[in-house]
Protein backbone atom coordinates (compact mmCIF):
# COMPACT_ATOMS: atom_id res chain seq x y z
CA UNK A 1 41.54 134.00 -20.76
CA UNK A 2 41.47 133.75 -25.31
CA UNK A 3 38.65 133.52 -27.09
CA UNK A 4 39.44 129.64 -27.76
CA UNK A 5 38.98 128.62 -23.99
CA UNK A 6 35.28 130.07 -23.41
CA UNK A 7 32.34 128.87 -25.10
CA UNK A 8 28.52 130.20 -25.30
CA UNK A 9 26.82 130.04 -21.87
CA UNK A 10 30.48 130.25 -20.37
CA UNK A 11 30.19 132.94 -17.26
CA UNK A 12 32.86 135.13 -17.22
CA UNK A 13 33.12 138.70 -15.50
CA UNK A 14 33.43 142.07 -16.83
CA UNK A 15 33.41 145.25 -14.59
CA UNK A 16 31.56 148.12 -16.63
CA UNK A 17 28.70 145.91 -15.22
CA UNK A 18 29.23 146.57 -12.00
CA UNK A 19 31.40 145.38 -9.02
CA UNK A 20 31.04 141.88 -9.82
CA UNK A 21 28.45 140.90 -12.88
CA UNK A 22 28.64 137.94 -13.98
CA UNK A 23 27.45 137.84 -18.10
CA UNK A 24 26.54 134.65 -20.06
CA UNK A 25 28.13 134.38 -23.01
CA UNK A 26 25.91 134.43 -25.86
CA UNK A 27 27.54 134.76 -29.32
CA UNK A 28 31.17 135.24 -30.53
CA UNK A 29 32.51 136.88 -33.63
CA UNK A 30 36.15 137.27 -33.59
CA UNK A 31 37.68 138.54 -30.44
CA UNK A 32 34.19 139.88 -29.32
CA UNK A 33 31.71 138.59 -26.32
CA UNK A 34 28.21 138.98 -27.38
CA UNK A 35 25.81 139.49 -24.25
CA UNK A 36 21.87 138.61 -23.51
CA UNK A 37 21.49 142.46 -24.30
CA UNK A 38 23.43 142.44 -27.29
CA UNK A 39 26.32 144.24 -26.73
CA UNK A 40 29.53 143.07 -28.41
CA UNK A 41 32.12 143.66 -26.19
CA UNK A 42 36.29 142.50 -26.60
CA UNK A 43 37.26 139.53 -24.86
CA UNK A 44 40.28 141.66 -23.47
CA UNK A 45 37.78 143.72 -21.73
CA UNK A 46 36.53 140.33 -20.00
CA UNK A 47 37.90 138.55 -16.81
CA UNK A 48 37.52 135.13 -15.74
CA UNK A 49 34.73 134.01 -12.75
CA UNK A 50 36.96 132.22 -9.90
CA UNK A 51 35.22 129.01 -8.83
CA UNK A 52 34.08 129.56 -5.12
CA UNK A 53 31.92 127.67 -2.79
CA UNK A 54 28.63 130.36 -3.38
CA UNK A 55 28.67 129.65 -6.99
CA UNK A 56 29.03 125.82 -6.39
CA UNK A 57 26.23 125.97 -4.45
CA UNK A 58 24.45 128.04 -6.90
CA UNK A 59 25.49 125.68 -9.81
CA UNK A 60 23.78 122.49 -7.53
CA UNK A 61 27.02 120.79 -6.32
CA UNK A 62 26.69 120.01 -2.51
CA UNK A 63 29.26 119.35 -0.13
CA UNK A 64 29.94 116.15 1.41
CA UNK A 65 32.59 115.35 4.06
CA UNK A 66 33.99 111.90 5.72
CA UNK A 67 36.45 110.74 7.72
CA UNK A 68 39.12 108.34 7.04
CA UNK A 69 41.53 106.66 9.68
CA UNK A 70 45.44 108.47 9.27
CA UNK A 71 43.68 110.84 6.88
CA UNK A 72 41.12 112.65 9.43
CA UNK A 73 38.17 114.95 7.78
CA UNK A 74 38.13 115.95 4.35
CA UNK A 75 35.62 117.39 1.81
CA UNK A 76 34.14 117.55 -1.62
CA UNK A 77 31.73 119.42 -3.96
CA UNK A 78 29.48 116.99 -5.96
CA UNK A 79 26.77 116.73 -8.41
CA UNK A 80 24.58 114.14 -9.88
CA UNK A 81 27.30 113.70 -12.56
CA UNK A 82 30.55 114.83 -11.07
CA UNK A 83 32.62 115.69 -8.15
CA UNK A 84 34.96 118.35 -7.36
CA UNK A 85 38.29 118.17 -4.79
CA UNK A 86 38.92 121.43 -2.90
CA UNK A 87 42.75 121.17 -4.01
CA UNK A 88 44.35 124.68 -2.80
CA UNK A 89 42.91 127.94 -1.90
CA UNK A 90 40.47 128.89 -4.77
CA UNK A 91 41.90 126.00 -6.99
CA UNK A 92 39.88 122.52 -7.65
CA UNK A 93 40.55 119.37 -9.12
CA UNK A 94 37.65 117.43 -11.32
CA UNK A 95 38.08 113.49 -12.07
CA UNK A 96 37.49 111.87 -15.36
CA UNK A 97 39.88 113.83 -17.80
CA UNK A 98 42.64 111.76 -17.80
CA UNK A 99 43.27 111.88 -14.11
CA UNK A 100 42.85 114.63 -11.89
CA UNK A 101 42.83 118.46 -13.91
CA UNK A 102 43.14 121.58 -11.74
CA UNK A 103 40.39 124.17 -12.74
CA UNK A 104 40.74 127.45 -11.16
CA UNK A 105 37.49 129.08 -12.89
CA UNK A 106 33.97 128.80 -13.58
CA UNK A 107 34.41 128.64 -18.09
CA UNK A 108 36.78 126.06 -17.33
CA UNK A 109 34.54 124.19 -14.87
CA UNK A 110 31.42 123.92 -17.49
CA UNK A 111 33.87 123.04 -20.37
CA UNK A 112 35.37 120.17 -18.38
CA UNK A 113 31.24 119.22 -17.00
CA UNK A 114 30.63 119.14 -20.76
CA UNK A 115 33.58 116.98 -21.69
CA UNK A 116 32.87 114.90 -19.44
CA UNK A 117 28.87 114.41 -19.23
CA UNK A 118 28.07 115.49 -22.74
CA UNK A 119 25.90 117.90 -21.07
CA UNK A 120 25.88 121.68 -19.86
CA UNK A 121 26.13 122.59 -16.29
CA UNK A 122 23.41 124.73 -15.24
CA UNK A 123 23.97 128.42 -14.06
CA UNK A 124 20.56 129.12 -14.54
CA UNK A 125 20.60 130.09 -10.44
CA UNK A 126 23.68 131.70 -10.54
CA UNK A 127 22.81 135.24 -9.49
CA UNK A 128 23.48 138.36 -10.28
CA UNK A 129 24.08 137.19 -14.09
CA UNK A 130 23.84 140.40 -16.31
């Protein structure tokens, strides 16, 4: 993860905050990660939030499922504005940026939401944000 791919309001993870805290990004100024309690901390010292099917559910993406004949069941996580393709494992594809893009974490899912809506995603329920 550098400095150019996360964003204010991007989650992202660092462990001096616990086991798993997640922090909101709130200000940068260089390499540093400013936090709601104003601490400036080094983006080294940060690692990314892997998307998983909690946090879609805390982020307001549902599931759906359907059948299709020679295809059997398959799923999806969707939104009002978007939908999500369980790919591989803890790896997801999103629609809309020039075909399908593979997005593996949560700063990478609300930059491509933004890109694509013109609007943040919200991770106001996310829990256990620092």
């Amino acid at each position: 993860m550098t400095i150019q791919e996360v964003r204010v309001g991007n989650l992202v993870h660092h462990p001096i905050f616990g086991d798993y805290t997640i922090i909101r990004a709130t200000a940068f100024n260089g390499f540093y990660i400013g936090t709601p309690k104003g601490n400036a901390i080094h983006i080294d010292d940060f690692t990314p939030v892997k998307i998983t099917d909690v946090l879609l559910e805390q982020m307001g993406f549902k599931y759906m499922e359907d059948r299709a004949p020679g295809i059997g069941n398959f799923g999806w996580w969707e939104n009002d504005e978007i939908s999500l393709t369980h790919l591989h494992e803890s790896l997801y594809g999103i629609e809309g940026m020039s075909g399908m893009k593979p997005l593996k974490y949560i700063h990478q899912l609300q930059n491509a939401y933004f890109v694509i809506t013109g609007t943040e995603l919200s991770t106001e329920n996310v829990v256990r944000i620092w």
